[in-house]
Protein backbone atom coordinates (compact mmCIF):
# COMPACT_ATOMS: atom_id res chain seq x y z
CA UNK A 1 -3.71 88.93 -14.90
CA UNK A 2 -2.76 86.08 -12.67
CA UNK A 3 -3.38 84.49 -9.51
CA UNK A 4 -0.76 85.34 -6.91
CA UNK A 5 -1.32 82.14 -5.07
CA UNK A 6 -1.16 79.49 -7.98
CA UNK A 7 -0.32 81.88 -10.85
CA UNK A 8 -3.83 80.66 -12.63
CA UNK A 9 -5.50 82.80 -15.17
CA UNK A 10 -8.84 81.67 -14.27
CA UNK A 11 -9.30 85.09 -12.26
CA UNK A 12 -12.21 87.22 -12.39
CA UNK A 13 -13.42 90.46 -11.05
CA UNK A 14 -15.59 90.36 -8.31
CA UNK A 15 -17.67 93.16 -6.17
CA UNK A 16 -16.33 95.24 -4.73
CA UNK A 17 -14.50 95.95 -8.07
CA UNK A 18 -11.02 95.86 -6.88
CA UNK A 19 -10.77 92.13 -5.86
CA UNK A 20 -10.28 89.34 -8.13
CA UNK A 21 -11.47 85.71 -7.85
CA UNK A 22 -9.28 82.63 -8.30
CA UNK A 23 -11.59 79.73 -9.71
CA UNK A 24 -8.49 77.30 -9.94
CA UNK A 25 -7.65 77.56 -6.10
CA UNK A 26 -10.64 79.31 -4.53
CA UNK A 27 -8.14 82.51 -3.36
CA UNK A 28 -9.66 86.14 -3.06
CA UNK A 29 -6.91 88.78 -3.71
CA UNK A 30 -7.16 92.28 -3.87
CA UNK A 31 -5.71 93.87 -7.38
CA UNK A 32 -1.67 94.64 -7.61
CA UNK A 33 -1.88 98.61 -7.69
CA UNK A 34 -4.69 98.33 -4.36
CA UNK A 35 -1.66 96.68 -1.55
CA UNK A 36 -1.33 99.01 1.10
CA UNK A 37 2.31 100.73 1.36
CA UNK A 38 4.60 99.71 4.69
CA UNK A 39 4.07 102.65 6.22
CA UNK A 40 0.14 102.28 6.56
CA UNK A 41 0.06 98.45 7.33
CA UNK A 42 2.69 99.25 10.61
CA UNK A 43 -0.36 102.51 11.47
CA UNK A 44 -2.89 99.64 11.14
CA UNK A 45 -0.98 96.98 13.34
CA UNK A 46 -0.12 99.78 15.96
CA UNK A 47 -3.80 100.30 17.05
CA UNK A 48 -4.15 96.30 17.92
CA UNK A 49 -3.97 95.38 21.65
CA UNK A 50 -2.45 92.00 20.84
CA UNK A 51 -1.34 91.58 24.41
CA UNK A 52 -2.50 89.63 27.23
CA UNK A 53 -4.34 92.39 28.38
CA UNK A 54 -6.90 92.02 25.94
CA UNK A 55 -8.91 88.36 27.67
CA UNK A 56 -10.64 88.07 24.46
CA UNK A 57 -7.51 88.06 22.49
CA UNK A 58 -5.96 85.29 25.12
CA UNK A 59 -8.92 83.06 24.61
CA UNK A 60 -8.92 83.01 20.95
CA UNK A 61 -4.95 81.06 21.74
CA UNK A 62 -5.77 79.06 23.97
CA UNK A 63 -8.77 78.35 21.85
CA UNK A 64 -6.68 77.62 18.90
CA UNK A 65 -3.95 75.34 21.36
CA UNK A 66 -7.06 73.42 22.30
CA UNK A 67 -8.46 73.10 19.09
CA UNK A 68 -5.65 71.89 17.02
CA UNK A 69 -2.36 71.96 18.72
CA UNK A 70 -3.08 69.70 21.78
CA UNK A 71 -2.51 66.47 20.55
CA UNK A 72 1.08 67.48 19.04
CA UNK A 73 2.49 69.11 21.63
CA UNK A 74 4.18 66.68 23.19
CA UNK A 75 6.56 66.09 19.81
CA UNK A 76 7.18 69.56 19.61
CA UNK A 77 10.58 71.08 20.88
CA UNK A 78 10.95 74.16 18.39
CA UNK A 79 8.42 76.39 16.52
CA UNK A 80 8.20 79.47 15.06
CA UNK A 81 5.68 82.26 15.48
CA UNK A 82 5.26 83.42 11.89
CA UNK A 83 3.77 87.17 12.01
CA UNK A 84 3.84 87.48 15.94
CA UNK A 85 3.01 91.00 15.94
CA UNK A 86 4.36 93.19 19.18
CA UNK A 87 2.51 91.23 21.85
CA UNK A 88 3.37 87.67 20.98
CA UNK A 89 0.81 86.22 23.12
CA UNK A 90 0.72 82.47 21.53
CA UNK A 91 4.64 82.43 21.20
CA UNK A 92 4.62 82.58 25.34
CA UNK A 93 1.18 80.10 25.83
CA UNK A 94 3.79 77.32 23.78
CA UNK A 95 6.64 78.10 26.45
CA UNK A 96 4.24 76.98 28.84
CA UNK A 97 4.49 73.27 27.29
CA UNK A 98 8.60 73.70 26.95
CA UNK A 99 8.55 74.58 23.50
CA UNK A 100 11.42 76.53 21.99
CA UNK A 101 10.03 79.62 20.44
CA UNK A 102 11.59 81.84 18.23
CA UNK A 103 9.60 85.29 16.86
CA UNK A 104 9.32 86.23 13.27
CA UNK A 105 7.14 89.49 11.90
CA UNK A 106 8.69 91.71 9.34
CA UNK A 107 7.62 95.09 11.37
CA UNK A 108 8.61 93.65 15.17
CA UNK A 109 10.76 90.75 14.68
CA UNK A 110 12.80 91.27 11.69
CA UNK A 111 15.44 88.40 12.15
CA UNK A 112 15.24 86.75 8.35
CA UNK A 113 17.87 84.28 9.85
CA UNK A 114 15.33 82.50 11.43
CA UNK A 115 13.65 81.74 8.48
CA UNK A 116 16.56 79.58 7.30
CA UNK A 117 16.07 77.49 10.26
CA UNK A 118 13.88 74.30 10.35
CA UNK A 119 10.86 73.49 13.06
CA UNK A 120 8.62 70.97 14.39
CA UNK A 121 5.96 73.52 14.44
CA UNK A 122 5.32 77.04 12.43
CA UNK A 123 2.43 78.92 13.23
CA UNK A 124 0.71 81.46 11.59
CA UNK A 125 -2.22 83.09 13.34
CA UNK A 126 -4.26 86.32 11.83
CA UNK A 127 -0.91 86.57 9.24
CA UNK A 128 -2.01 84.86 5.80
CA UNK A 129 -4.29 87.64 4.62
CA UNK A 130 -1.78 90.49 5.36
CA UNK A 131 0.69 88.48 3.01
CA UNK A 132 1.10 90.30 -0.56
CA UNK A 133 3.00 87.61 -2.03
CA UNK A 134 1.56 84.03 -0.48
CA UNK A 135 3.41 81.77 -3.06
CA UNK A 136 6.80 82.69 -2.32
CA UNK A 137 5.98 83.59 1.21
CA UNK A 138 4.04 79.93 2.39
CA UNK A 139 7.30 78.34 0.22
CA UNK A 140 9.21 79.70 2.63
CA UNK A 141 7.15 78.25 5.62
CA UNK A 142 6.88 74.72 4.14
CA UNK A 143 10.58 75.16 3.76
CA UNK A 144 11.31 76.37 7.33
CA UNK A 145 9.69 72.68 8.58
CA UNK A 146 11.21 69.76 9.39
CA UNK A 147 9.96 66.78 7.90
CA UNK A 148 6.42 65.32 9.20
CA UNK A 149 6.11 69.08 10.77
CA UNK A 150 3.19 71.10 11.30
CA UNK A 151 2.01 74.16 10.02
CA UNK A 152 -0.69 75.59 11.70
CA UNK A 153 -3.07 79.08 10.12
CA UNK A 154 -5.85 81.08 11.40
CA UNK A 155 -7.33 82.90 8.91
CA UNK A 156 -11.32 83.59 8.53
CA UNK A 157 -12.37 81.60 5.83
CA UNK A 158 -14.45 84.09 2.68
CA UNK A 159 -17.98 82.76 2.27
CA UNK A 160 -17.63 82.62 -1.70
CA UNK A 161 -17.56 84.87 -4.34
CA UNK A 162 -20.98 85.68 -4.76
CA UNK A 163 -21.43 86.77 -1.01
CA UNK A 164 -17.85 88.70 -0.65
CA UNK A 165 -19.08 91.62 -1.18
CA UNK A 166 -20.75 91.90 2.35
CA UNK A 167 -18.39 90.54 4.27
CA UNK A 168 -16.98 91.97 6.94
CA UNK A 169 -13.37 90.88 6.91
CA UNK A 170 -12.27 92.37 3.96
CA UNK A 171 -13.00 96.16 5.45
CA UNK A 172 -9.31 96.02 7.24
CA UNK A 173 -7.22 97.83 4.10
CA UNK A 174 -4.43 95.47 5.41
CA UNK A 175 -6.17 92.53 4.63
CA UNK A 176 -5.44 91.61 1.17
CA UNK A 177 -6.12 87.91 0.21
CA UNK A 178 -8.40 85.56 1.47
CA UNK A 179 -9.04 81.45 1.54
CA UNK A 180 -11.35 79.11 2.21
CA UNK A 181 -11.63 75.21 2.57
CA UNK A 182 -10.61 74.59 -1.36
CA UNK A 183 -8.09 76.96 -1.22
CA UNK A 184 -6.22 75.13 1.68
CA UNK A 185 -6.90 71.66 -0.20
CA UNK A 186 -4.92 73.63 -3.21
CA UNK A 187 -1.74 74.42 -0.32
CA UNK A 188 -2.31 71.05 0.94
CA UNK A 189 -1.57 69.31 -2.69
CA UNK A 190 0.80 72.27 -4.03
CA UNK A 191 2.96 72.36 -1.28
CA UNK A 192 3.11 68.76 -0.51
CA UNK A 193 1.56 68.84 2.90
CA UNK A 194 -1.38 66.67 4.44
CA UNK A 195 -4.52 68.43 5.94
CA UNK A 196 -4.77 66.94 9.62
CA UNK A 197 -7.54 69.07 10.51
CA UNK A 198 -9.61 72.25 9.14
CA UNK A 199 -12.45 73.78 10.45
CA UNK A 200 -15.58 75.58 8.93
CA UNK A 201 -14.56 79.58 9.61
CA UNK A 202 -10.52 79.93 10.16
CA UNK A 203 -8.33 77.31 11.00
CA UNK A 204 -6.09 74.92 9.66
CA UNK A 205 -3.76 72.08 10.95
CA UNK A 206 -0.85 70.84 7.32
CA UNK A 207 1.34 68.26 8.13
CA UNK A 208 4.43 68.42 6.04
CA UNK A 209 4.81 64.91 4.14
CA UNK A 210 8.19 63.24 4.27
């Protein structure tokens, strides 16, 4: 048994019984045999109102714009919204500030082409702890950037091992891995990327180093 993040064996079981913790690199995953199929994670995403008809969902953007994204803006002319979902709400906040945004989400915007292109800016919003394979899949990210490009996640951070058990993130079935601060210091240092910025809860500003 290994971790699917750093491929550690330094995993244990943790409560609830099916997830196992990553001591090397801090990352929460649920077992192998426990990922849901295709077919119920596209039932899941259906029942979202990810569309600017949901204020609270608009805020938590332009939250995350102000938060993070504000001061790099003006050196951005392309990015990619990684896991858009069907209302790609942050995707048109960017074209506001003339940025060139192509759509990527293997159920809505299945164009693997775009993948093979390179960005000043990927971002990655709610996505990271739907992803069943997050070492081949953030590769492919940190690939997709240019040079000195950003990389931008929101993902609620898990409060620990001991305290997992209660939390209330993990109760979506399509949520499947989970990070915190170390684990983003392990991406920073794996993936040869700086940490600009990282808050407390969910978010996280890499900087790809040249």
């Amino acid at each position: 048994m290994s971790c699917r993040l750093c491929g550690s064996q330094e995993v244990q079981r943790i409560e609830p019984d099916e997830y196992l913790y990553c001591s090397n690199c801090g990352f929460i995953m649920i077992e192998l045999k426990e990922l849901p199929e295709p077919v119920e994670e596209i039932e899941r995403y259906d029942e979202h109102d990810n569309s600017f008809s949901s204020p609270g969902y608009v805020k938590m953007f332009h939250d995350f714009i102000e938060w993070g994204l504000r001061d790099i803006l003006a050196g951005v002319d392309t990015a990619l919204d990684f896991g858009a979902g069907p209302g790609p709400v942050l995707a048109e906040l960017l074209r506001e500030h003339g940025i060139d945004v192509s759509l990527y989400d293997p159920f809505y915007y299945h164009y693997p082409e775009r993948l093979n292109k390179k960005y000043d800016l990927i971002t990655s919003t709610e996505v990271f702890e739907h992803l069943h394979d997050p070492a081949k899949e953030i590769e492919i990210l940190v690939d997709a950037l240019k040079p000195e490009a950003y990389l931008a996640v929101m993902t609620h951070f898990h409060p620990g091992p001991e305290k997992f058990a209660g939390w209330w993130y993990k109760y979506d079935e399509t949520h499947v891995g989970f990070y915190n601060r170390k684990t983003m210091e392990w991406i920073a240092k794996n993936y040869k990327m700086e940490i600009i910025k990282i808050d407390d809860f969910k978010q996280v500003l890499f900087q790809k180093k040249r």
